[in-house]
Protein backbone atom coordinates (compact mmCIF):
# COMPACT_ATOMS: atom_id res chain seq x y z
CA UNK A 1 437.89 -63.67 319.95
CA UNK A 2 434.74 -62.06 318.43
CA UNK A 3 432.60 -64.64 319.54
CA UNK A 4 433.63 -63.92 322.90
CA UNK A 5 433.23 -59.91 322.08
CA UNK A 6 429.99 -60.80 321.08
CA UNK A 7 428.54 -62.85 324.30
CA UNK A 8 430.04 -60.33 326.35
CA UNK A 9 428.08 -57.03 324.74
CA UNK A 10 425.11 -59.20 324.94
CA UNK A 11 425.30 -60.18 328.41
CA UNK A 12 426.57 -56.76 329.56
CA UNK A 13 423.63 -55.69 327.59
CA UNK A 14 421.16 -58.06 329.19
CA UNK A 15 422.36 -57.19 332.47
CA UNK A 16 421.64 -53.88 332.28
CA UNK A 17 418.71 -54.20 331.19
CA UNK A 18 417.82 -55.98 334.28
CA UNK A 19 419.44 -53.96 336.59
CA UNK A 20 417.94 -50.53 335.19
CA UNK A 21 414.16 -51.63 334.49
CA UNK A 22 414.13 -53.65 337.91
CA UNK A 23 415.43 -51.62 340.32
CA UNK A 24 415.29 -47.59 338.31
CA UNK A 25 418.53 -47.65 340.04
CA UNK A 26 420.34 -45.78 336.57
CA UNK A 27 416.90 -44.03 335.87
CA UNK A 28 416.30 -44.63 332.41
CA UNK A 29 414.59 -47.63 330.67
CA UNK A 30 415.99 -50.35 327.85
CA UNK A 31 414.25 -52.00 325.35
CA UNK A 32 415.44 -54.46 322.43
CA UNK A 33 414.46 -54.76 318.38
CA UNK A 34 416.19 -57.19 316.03
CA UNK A 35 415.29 -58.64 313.16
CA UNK A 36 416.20 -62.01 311.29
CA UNK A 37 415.92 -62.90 307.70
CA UNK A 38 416.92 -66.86 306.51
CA UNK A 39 415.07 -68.05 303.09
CA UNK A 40 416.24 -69.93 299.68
CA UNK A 41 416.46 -68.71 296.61
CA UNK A 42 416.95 -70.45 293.42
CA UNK A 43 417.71 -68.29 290.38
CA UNK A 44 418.20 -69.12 286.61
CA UNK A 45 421.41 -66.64 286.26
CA UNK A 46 423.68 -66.41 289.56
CA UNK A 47 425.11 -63.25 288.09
CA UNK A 48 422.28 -61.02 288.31
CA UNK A 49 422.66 -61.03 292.22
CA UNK A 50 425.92 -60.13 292.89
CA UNK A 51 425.26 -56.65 293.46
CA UNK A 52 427.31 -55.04 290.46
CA UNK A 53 425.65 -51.44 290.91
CA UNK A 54 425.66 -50.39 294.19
CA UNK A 55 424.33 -46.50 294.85
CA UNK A 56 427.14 -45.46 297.20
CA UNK A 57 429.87 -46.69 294.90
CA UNK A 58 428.57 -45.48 291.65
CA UNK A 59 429.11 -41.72 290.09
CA UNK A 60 428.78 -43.22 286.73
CA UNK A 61 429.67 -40.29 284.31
CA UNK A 62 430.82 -40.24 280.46
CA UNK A 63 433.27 -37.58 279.45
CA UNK A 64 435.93 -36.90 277.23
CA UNK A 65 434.40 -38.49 273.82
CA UNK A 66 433.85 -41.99 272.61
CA UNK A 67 436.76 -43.48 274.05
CA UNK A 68 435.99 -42.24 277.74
CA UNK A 69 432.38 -44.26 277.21
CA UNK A 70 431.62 -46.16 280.26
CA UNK A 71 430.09 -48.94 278.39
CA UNK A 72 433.49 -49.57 277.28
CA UNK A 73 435.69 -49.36 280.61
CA UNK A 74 433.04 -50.89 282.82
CA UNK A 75 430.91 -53.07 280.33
CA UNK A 76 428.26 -55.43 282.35
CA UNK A 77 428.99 -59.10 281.34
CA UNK A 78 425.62 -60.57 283.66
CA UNK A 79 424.28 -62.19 281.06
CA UNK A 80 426.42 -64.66 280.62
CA UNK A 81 425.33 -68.04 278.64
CA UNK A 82 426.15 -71.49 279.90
CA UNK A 83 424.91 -72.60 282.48
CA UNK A 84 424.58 -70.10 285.77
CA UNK A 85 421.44 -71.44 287.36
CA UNK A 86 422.16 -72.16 291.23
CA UNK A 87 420.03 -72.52 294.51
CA UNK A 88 421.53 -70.90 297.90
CA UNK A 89 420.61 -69.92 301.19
CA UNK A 90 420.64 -66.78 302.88
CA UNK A 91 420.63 -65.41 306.47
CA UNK A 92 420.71 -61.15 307.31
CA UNK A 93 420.23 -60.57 311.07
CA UNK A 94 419.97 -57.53 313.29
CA UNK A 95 420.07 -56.64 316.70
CA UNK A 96 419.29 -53.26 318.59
CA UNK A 97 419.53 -51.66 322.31
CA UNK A 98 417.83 -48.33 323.44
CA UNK A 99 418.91 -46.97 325.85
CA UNK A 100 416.48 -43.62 327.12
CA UNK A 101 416.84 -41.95 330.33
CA UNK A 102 413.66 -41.59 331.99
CA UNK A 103 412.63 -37.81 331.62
CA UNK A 104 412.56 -39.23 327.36
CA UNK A 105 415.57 -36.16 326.85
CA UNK A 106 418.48 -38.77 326.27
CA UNK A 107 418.92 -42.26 323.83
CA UNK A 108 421.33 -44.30 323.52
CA UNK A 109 421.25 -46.36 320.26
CA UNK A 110 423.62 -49.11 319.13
CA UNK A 111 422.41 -52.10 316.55
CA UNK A 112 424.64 -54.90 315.39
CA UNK A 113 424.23 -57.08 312.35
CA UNK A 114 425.04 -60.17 310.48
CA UNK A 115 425.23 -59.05 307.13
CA UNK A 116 423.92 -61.43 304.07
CA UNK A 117 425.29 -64.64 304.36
CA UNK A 118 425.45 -67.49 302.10
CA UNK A 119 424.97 -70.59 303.83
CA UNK A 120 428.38 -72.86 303.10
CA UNK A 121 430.24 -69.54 302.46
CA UNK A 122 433.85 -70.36 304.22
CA UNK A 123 436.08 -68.54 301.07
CA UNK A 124 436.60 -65.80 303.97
CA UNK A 125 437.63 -65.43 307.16
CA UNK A 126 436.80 -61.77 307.52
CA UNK A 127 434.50 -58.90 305.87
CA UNK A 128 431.08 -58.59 305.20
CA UNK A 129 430.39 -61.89 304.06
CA UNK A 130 432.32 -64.22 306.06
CA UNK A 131 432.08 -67.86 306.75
CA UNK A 132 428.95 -69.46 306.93
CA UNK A 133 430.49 -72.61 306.59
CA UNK A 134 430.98 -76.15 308.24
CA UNK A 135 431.49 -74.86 312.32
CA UNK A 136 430.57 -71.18 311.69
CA UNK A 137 433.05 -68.86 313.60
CA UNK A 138 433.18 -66.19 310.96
CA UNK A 139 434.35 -62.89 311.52
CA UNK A 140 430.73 -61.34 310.18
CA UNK A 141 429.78 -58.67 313.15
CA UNK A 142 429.37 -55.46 311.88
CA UNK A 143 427.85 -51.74 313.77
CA UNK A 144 424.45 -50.85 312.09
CA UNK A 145 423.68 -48.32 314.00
CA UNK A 146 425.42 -46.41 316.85
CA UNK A 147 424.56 -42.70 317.77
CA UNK A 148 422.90 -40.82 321.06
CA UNK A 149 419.43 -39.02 320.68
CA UNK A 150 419.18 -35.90 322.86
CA UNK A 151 416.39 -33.76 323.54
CA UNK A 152 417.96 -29.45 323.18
CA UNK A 153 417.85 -27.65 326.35
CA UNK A 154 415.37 -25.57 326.59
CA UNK A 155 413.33 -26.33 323.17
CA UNK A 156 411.79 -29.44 324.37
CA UNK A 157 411.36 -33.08 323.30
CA UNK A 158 410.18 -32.54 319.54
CA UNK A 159 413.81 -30.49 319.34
CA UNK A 160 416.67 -33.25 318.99
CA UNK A 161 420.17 -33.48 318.13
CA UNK A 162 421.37 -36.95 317.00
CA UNK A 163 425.19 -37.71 316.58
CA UNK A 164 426.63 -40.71 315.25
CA UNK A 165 426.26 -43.30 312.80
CA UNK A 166 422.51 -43.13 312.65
CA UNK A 167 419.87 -43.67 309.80
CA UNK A 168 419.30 -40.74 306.93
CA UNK A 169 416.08 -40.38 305.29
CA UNK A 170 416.36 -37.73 303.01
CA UNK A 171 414.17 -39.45 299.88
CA UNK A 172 413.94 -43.27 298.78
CA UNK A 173 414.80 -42.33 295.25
CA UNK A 174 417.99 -40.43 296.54
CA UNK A 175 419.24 -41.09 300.09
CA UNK A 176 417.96 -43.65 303.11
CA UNK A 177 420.43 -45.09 304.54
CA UNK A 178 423.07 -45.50 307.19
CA UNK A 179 425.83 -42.43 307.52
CA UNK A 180 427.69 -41.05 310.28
CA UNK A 181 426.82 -37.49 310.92
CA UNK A 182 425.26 -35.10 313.31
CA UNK A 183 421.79 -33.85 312.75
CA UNK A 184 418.88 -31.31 313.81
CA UNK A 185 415.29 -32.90 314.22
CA UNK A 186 412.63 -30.65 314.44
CA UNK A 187 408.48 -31.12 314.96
CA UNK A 188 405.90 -28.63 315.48
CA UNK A 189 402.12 -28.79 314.71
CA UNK A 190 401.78 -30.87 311.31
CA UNK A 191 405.42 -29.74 310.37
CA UNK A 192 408.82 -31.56 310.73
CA UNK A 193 411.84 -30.96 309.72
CA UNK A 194 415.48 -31.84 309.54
CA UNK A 195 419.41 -30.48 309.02
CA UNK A 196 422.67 -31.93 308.96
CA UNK A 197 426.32 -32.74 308.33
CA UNK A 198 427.17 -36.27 306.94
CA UNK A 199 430.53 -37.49 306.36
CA UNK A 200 430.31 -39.66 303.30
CA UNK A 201 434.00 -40.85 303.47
CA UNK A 202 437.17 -39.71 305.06
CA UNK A 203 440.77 -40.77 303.42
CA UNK A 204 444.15 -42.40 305.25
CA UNK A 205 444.63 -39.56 307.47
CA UNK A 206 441.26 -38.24 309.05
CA UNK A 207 443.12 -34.69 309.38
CA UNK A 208 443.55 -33.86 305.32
CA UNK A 209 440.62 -33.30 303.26
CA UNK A 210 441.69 -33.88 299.95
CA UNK A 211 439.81 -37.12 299.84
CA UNK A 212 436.77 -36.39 302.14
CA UNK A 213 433.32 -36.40 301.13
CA UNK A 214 430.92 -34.14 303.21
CA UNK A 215 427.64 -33.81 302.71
CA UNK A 216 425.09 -30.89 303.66
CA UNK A 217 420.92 -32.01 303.67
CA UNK A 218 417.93 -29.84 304.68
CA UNK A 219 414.17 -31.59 304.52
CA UNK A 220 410.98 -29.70 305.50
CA UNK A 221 408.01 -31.76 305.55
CA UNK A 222 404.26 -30.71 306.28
CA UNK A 223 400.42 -32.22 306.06
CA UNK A 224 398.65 -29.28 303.65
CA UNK A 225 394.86 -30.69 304.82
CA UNK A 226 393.61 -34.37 306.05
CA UNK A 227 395.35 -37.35 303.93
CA UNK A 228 397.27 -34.45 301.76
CA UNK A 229 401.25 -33.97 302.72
CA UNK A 230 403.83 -32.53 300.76
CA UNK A 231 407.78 -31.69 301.34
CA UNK A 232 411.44 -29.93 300.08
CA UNK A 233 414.48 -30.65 300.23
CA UNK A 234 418.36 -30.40 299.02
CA UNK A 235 421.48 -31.75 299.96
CA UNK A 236 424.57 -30.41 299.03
CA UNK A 237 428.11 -32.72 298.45
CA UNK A 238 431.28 -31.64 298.31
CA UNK A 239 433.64 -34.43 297.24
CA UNK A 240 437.21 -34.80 297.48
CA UNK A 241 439.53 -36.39 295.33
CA UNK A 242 438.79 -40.22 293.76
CA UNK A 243 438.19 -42.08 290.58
CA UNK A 244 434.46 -43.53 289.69
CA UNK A 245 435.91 -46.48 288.16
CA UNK A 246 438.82 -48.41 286.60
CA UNK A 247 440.37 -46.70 284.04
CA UNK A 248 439.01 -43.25 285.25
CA UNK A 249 440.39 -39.79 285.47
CA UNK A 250 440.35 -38.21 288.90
CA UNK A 251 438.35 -35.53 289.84
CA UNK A 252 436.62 -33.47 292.60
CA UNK A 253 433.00 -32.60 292.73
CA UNK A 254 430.37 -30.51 293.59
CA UNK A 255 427.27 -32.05 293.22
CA UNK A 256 423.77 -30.67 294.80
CA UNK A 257 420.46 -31.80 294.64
CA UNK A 258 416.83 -29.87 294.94
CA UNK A 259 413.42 -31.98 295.29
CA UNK A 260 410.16 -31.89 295.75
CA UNK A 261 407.58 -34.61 297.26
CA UNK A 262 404.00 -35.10 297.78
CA UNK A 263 401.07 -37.39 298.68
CA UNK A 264 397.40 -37.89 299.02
CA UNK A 265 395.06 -40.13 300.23
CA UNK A 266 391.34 -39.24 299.10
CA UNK A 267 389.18 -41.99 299.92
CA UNK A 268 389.13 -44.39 297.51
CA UNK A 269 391.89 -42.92 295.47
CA UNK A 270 395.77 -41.69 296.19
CA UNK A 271 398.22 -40.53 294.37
CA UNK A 272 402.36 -40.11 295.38
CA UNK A 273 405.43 -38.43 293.66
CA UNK A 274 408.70 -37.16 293.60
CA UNK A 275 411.14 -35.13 291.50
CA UNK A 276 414.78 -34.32 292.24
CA UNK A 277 417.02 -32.35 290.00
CA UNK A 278 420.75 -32.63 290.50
CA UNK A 279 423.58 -30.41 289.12
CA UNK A 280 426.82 -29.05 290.27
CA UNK A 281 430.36 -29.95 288.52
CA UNK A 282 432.96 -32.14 288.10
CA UNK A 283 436.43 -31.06 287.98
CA UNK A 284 439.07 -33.02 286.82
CA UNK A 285 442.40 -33.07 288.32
CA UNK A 286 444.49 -34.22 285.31
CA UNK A 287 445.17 -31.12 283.58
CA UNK A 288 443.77 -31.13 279.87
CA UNK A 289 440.57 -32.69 280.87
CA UNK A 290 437.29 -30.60 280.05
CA UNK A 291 435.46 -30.04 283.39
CA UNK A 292 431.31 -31.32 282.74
CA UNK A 293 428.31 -29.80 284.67
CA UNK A 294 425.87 -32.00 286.24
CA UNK A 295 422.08 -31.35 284.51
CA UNK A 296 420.09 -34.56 285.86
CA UNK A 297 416.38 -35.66 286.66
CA UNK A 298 414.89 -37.87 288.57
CA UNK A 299 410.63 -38.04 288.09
CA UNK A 300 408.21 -40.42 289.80
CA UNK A 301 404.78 -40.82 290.17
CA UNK A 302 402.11 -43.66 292.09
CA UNK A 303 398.63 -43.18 291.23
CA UNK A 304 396.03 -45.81 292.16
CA UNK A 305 392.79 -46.70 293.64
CA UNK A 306 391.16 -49.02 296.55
CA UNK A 307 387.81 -50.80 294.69
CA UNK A 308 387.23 -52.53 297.96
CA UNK A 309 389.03 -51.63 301.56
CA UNK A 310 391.44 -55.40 300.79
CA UNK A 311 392.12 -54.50 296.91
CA UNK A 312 394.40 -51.60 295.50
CA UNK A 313 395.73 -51.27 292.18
CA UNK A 314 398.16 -48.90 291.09
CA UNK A 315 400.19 -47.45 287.97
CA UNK A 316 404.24 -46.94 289.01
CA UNK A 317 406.15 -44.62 286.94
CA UNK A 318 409.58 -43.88 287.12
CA UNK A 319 412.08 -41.77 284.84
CA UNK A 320 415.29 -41.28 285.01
CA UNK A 321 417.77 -39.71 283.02
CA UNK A 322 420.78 -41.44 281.42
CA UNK A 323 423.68 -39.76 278.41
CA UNK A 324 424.44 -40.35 275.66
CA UNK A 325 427.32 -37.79 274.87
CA UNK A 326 430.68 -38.19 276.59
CA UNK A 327 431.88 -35.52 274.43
CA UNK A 328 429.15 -32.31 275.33
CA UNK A 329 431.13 -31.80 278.41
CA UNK A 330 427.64 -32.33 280.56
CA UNK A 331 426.78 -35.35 282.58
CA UNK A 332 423.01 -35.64 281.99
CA UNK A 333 422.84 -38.93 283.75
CA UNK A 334 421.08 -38.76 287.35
CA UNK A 335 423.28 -40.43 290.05
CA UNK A 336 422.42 -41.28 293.48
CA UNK A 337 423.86 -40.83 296.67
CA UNK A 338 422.31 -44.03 299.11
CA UNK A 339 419.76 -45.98 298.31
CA UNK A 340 417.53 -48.96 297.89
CA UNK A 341 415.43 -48.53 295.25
CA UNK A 342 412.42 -50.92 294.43
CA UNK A 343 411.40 -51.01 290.58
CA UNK A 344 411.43 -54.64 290.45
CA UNK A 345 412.87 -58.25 291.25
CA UNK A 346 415.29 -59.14 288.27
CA UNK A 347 417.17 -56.23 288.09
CA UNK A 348 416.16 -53.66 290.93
CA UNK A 349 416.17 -54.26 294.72
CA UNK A 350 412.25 -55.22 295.55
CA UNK A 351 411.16 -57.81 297.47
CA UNK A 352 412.28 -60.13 300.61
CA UNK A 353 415.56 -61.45 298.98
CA UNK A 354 416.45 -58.02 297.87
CA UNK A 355 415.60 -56.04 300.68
CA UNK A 356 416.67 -58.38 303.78
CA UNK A 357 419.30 -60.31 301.73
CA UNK A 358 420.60 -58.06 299.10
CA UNK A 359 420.54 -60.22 295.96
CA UNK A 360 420.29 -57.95 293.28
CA UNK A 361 421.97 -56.39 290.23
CA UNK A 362 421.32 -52.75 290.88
CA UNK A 363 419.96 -50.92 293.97
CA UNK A 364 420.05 -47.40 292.28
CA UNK A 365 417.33 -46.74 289.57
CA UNK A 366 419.76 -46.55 286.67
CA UNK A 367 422.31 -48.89 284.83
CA UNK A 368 425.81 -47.53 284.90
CA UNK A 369 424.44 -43.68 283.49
CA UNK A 370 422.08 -44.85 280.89
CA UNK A 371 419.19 -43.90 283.14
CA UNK A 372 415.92 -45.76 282.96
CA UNK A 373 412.06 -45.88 281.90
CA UNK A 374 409.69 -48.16 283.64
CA UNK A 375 406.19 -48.58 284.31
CA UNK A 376 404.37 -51.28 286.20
CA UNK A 377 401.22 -52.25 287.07
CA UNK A 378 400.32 -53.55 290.51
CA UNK A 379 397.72 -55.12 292.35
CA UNK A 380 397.64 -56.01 295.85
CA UNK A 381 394.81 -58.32 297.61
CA UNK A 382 394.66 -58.80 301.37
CA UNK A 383 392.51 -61.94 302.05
CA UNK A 384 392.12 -61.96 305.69
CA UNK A 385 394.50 -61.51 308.24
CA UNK A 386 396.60 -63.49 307.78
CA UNK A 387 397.18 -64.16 303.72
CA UNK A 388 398.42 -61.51 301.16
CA UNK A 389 399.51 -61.90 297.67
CA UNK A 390 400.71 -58.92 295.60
CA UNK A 391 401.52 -58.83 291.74
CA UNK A 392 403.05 -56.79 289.06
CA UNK A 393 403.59 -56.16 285.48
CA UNK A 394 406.62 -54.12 284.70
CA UNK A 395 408.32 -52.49 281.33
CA UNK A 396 411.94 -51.15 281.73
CA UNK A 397 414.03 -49.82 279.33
CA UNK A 398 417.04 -47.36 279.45
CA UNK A 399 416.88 -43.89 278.95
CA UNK A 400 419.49 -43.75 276.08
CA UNK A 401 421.13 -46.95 274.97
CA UNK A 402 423.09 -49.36 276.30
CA UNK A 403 426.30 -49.47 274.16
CA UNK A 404 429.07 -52.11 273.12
CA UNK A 405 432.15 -52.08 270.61
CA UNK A 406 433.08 -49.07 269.22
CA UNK A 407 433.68 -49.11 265.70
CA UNK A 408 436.30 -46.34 264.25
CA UNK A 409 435.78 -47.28 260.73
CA UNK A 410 431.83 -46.58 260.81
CA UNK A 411 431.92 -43.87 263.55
CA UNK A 412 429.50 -45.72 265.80
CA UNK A 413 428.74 -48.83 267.97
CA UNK A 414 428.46 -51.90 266.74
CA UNK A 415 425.77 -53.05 269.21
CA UNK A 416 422.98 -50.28 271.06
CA UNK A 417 419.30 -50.68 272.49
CA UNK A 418 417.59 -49.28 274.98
CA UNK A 419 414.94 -52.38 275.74
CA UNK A 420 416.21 -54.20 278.86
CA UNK A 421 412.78 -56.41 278.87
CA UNK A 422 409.22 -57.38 280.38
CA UNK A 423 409.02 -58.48 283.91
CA UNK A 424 406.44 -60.27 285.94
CA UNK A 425 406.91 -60.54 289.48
CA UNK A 426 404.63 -61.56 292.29
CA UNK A 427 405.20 -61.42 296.05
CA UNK A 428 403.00 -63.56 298.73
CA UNK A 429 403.07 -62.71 302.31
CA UNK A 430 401.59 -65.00 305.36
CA UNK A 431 401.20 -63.86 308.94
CA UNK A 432 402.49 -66.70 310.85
CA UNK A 433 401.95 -64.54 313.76
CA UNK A 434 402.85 -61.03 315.25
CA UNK A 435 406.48 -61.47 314.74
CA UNK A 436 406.79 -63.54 312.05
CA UNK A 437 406.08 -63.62 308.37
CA UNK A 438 406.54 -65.92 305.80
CA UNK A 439 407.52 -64.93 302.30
CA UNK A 440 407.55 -66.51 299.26
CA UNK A 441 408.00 -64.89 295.48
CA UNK A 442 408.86 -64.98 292.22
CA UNK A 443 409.90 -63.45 288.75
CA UNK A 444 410.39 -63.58 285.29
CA UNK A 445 411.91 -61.44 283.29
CA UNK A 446 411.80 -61.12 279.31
CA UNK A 447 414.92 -60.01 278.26
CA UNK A 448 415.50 -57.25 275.90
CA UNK A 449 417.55 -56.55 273.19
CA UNK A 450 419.74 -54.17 275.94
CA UNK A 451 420.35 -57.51 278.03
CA UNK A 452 421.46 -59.62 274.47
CA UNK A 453 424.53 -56.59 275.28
CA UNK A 454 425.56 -57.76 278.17
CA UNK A 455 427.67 -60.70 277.82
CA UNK A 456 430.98 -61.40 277.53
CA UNK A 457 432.67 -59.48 274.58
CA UNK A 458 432.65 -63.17 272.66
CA UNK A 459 429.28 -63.56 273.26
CA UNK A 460 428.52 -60.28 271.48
CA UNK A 461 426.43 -60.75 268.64
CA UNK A 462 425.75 -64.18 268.71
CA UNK A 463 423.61 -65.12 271.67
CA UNK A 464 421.07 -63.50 273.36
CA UNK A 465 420.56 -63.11 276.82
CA UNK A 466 418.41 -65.93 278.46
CA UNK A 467 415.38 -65.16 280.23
CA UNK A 468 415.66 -65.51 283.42
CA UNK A 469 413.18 -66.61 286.60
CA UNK A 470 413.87 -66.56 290.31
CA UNK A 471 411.94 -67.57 293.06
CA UNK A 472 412.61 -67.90 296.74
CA UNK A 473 410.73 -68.55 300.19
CA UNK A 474 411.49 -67.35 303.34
CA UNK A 475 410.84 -66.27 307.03
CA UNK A 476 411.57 -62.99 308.49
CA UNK A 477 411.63 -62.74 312.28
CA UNK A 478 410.82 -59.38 314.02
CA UNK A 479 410.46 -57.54 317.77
């Protein structure tokens, strides 16, 4: 049946395509984009890539004293010894129709896509990751993208409203992603700027609010002099009723976030950063409960230089604060809304098999709300045309410790650290032609005494985590 679904949209798609650029019979003009992603990856430790963090699902918060301790309801066990090397492939694909009348006032967007699949996966027979096994047929289509573009009467073209489930760019570190919502997009001179309405999530019955998450955003962006640009922005959330994770009280926030952004290319040198501060409250439904206030930061900072117009280098800083106190009644960890963030290959979500087939333990820049310190150096070379190879060295570390086994009798853990290791990555890139490029990478991380802490609870204490190295190859198709 979705097979069938499927050849149908496409040929209905196709033949209006046809029918509207070859005869202007419908006035307006169709184009196509898609996008396909199929590589092998072989890893030393499976568990690292099952996407155990992910940014929308997260709200990581202590409270309540020691025994309220995330570490100890949702302890990471990814380190597991024994064995968890394996080899897979991988396939992400994407497909898009445009739809724009011809005056350029109206689009219509929809995008389908395959999400990751692992080749040989038949455990399911529908969700996100359904079979990819012997004869195919899983049930694996899901809506990227579907919303309508239109220009506001009387403003003109660089005025749009845009309903639907569209993309959201608010900031890397905090929010670009897909969300269903209705937004203002607004362009004049050398500024832009945006408003909106997201709905995050909407319980059982559409019509009661007591689970809904809404969420308010506001971006102005603007170019200060040649190669110099800096913006705002804040987005406001007002949460209805859930639980972060197992074991969890429930609770209704109000969570807000203020940031500021900037850039500059001078020559031979540039220089990018961003900082985001996020407070608000959590209030807990469960009478008896101490409500905590959100105090959080979020710093980052690129500075580098081009020696030669095919070489950059570049220091990558990133800082982001964790807590250590369930018992203060303040959450000082930072906490995300959407994101993908890229602070390296081992844990964070950068490079081809993170990006395009999201293998990864974390795509938020934190682990569970101990924050995080890193700081990499890079170095990119561009050959010719055709080859590119780009490297990095990276420290991480948490921002307060990663902690295991409460002990009652000595008033403390039995097992903390803060070091989660030393990484080495490096990414090569050739242009096989305008559509397609091949990938291939690598990585090697040097565990820390953080990762020994995150292993099974009999594990604890008396092995440490094994390094770990991944490598993969790939192509990635695009029009």
């Amino acid at each position: 049946m979705k097979k069938k679904l499927l050849k149908s949209v496409l040929a209905t798609m196709a033949g209006v395509s046809i029918v509207g650029v070859g005869t202007g019979a419908f006035a307006f003009t169709t184009t196509f984009n898609g996008e396909m992603a199929n590589g092998i990856l072989g890893t030393t430790n499976y568990d690292t890539l099952q996407g155990t963090i992910q940014s929308k699902d997260t709200d990581y918060f202590s409270y309540g004293g020691k025994n309220k301790s995330i570490t100890d309801l949702k302890s990471l066990e990814v380190f597991n010894n024994g064995g968890k090397g394996d080899i897979m492939g991988l396939t992400r694909t994407r497909l898009g129709f445009v739809g724009t009348t011809d005056d350029g006032l109206a689009k219509f967007v929809y995008t389908m896509e395959v999400g990751t699949s692992t080749w040989g996966d038949s455990t399911a027979t529908t969700g996100r990751n359904a079979s990819f096994g012997l004869s195919g047929d899983g049930v694996n289509v899901e809506t990227r993208f579907a919303y309508t573009d239109l220009a506001i009467p009387g403003l003109g073209k660089d005025h749009r409203i845009v309903a639907g489930l569209q993309p959201i760019n608010v900031n890397p570190w905090l929010w670009k992603e897909t969300a269903a919502g209705l937004t203002y997009n607004g362009k004049m001179d050398v500024h832009s700027w945006q408003v909106g309405w997201v709905k995050g999530r909407t319980g059982p019955d559409p019509f009661k609010d007591t689970t809904d998450d809404d969420y308010f955003l506001a971006k102005f962006d603007t170019e200060l002099m040649k190669g110099v640009k800096a913006g705002v922005f804040g987005v406001y959330s007002d949460q209805g009723s859930k639980s972060p994770y197992v074991g969890a009280d429930p609770y209704n926030g109000k969570i807000y976030y203020l940031g500021a952004t900037g850039s500059a290319d001078l020559g031979q040198f540039f220089v990018n950063g961003d900082v985001i501060y996020q407070g608000g409250s959590i209030n807990f439904i469960t009478n008896g409960i101490k409500d905590l206030d959100r105090e959080a930061w979020l710093l980052h900072l690129d500075a580098g230089m081009k020696p030669m117009d095919n070489l950059k280098v570049w220091l990558s800083g990133l800082y982001v604060t964790g807590d250590d106190n369930a018992g203060d009644g303040k959450a000082k960890n930072f906490d995300i809304i959407d994101s993908d963030i890229e602070a390296g290959m081992i844990f964070f979500k950068e490079g081809f098999f993170a990006l395009y087939n999201d293998k990864f333990l974390s795509d938020a820049p934190y682990i569970l709300d101990k924050g995080l310190q890193t700081i990499a150096l890079y170095g990119e070379y561009q050959a010719d045309q055709q080859n590119t190879i780009k490297g990095s060295i990276r420290y991480l570390r948490l921002d307060k410790d990663y902690q295991r086994g409460w002990n009652a009798a000595t008033n403390r853990y039995n097992f903390s650290s803060d070091k989660l290791g030393t990484e080495l990555d490096v990414w090569y890139n050739y242009a096989y032609n305008k559509n397609v490029d091949l990938k291939l990478e690598a990585g090697y991380l040097f565990a820390g005494k953080a990762a020994d802490y995150m292993v099974p609870a009999s594990q604890l204490g008396k092995h440490g985590a094994d390094d770990i190295f991944q490598t993969g190859a790939g192509i990635l198709f695009k029009f």
